[in-house]
C-alpha atoms as a PDB file:
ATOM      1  CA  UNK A   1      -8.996  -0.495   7.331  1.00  0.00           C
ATOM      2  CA  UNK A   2      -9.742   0.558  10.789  1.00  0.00           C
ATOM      3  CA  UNK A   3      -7.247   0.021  13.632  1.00  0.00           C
ATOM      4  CA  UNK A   4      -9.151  -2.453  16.608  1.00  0.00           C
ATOM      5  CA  UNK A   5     -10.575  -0.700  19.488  1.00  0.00           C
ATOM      6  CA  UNK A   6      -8.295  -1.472  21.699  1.00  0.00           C
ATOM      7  CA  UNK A   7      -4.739  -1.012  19.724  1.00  0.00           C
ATOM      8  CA  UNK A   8      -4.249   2.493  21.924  1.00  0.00           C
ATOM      9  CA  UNK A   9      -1.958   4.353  19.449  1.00  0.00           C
ATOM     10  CA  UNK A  10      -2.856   6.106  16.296  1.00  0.00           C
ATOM     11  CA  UNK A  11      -4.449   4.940  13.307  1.00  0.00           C
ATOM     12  CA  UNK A  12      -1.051   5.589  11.166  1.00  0.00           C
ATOM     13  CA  UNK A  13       0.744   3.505  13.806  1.00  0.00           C
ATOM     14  CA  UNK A  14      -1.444   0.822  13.738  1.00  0.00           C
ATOM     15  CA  UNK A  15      -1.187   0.699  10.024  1.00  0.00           C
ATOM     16  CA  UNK A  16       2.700   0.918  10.228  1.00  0.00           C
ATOM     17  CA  UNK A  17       2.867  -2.111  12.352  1.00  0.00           C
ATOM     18  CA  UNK A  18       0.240  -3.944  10.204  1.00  0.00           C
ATOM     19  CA  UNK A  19       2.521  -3.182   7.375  1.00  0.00           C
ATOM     20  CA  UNK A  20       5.979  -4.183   9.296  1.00  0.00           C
ATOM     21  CA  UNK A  21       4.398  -7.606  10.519  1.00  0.00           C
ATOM     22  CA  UNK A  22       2.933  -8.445   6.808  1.00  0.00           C
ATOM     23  CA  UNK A  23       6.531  -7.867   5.166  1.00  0.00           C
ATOM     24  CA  UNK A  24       7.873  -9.877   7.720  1.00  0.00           C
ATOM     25  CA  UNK A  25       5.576 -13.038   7.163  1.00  0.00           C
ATOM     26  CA  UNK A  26       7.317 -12.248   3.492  1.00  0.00           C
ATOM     27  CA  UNK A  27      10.929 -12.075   4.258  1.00  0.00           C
ATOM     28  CA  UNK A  28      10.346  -8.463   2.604  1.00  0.00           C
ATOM     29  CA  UNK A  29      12.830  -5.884   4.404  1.00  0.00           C
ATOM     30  CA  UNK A  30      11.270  -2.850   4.329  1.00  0.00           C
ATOM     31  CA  UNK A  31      11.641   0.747   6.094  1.00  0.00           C
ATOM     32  CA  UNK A  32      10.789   4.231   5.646  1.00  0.00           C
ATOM     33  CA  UNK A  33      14.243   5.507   5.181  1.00  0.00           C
ATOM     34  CA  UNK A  34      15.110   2.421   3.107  1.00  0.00           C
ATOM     35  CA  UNK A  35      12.342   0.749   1.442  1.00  0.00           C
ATOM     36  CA  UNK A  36      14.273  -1.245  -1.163  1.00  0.00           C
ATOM     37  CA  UNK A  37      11.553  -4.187  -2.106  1.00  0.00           C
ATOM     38  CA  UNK A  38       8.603  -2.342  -2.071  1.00  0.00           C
ATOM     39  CA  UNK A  39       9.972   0.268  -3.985  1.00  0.00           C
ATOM     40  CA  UNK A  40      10.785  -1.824  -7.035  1.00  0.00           C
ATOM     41  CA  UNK A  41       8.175  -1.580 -10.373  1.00  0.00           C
ATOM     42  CA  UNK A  42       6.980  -5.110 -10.063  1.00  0.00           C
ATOM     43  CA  UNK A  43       5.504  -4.348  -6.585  1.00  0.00           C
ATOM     44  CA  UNK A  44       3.879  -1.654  -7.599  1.00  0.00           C
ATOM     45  CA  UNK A  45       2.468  -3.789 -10.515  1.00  0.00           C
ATOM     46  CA  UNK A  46       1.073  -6.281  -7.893  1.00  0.00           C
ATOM     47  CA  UNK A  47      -0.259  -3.725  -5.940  1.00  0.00           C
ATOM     48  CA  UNK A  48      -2.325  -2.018  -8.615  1.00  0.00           C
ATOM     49  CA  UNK A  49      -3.012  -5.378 -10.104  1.00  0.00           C
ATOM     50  CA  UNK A  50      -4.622  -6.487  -6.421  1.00  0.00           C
ATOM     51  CA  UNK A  51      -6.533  -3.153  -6.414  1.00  0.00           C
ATOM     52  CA  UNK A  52      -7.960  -3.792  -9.727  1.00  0.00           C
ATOM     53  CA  UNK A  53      -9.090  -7.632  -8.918  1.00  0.00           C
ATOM     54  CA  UNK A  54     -10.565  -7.075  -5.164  1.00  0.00           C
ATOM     55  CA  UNK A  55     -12.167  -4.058  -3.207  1.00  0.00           C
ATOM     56  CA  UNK A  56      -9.675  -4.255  -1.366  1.00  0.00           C
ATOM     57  CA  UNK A  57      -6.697  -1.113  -0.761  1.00  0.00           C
ATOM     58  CA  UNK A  58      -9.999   0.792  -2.403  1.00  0.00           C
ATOM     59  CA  UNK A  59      -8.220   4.436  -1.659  1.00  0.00           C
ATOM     60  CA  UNK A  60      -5.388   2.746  -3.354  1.00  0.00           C
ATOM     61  CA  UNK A  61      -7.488   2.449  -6.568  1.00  0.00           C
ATOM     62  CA  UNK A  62      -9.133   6.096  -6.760  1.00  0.00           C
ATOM     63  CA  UNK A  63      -5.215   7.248  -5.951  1.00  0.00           C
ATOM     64  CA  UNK A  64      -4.087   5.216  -9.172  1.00  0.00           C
ATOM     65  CA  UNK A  65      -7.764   6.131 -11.636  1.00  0.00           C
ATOM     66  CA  UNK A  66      -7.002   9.234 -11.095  1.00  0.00           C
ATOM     67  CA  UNK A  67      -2.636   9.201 -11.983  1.00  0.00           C
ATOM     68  CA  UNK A  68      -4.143   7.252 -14.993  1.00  0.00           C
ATOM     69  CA  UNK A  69      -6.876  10.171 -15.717  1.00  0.00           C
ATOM     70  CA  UNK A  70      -3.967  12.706 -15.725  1.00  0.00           C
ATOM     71  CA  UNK A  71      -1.764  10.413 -17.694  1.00  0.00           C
ATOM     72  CA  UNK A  72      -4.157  10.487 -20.390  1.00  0.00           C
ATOM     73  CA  UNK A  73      -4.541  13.814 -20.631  1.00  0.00           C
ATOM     74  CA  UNK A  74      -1.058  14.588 -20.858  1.00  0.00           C
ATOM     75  CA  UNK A  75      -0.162  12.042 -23.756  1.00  0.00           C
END
């Protein structure tokens, strides 16, 4: 996702803030040094479940093909 021309800090901020205000539509606490919720299995579940269904979080979904490559070779 690129950050709107005219949010004037850095990508990675903008995508920190994106992040902060969609937890908090979701009651979801979250932050780096504690990130309790969306540390949790199920989470991750959704999230790979989401990449798998849409295009969307697409690095998201090479990141995951290719733990699942090396998982398979190690079994």
């Amino acid at each position: 996702m690129e950050k709107p021309a005219d949010f004037e800090r850095s990508t990675a901020v903008f995508h920190s803030v994106y992040l902060q205000e969609m937890f908090a539509e979701k009651n979801i606490k979250y932050s780096k040094k504690d990130p309790k919720e969306v540390a949790e299995k199920y989470f991750l579940d959704k999230l790979i479940k989401r990449s798998t269904k849409t295009n969307h979080i697409q690095s998201f979904k090479y990141f995951t093909d290719f733990c699942e490559k090396i998982n398979n070779k190690i079994s």
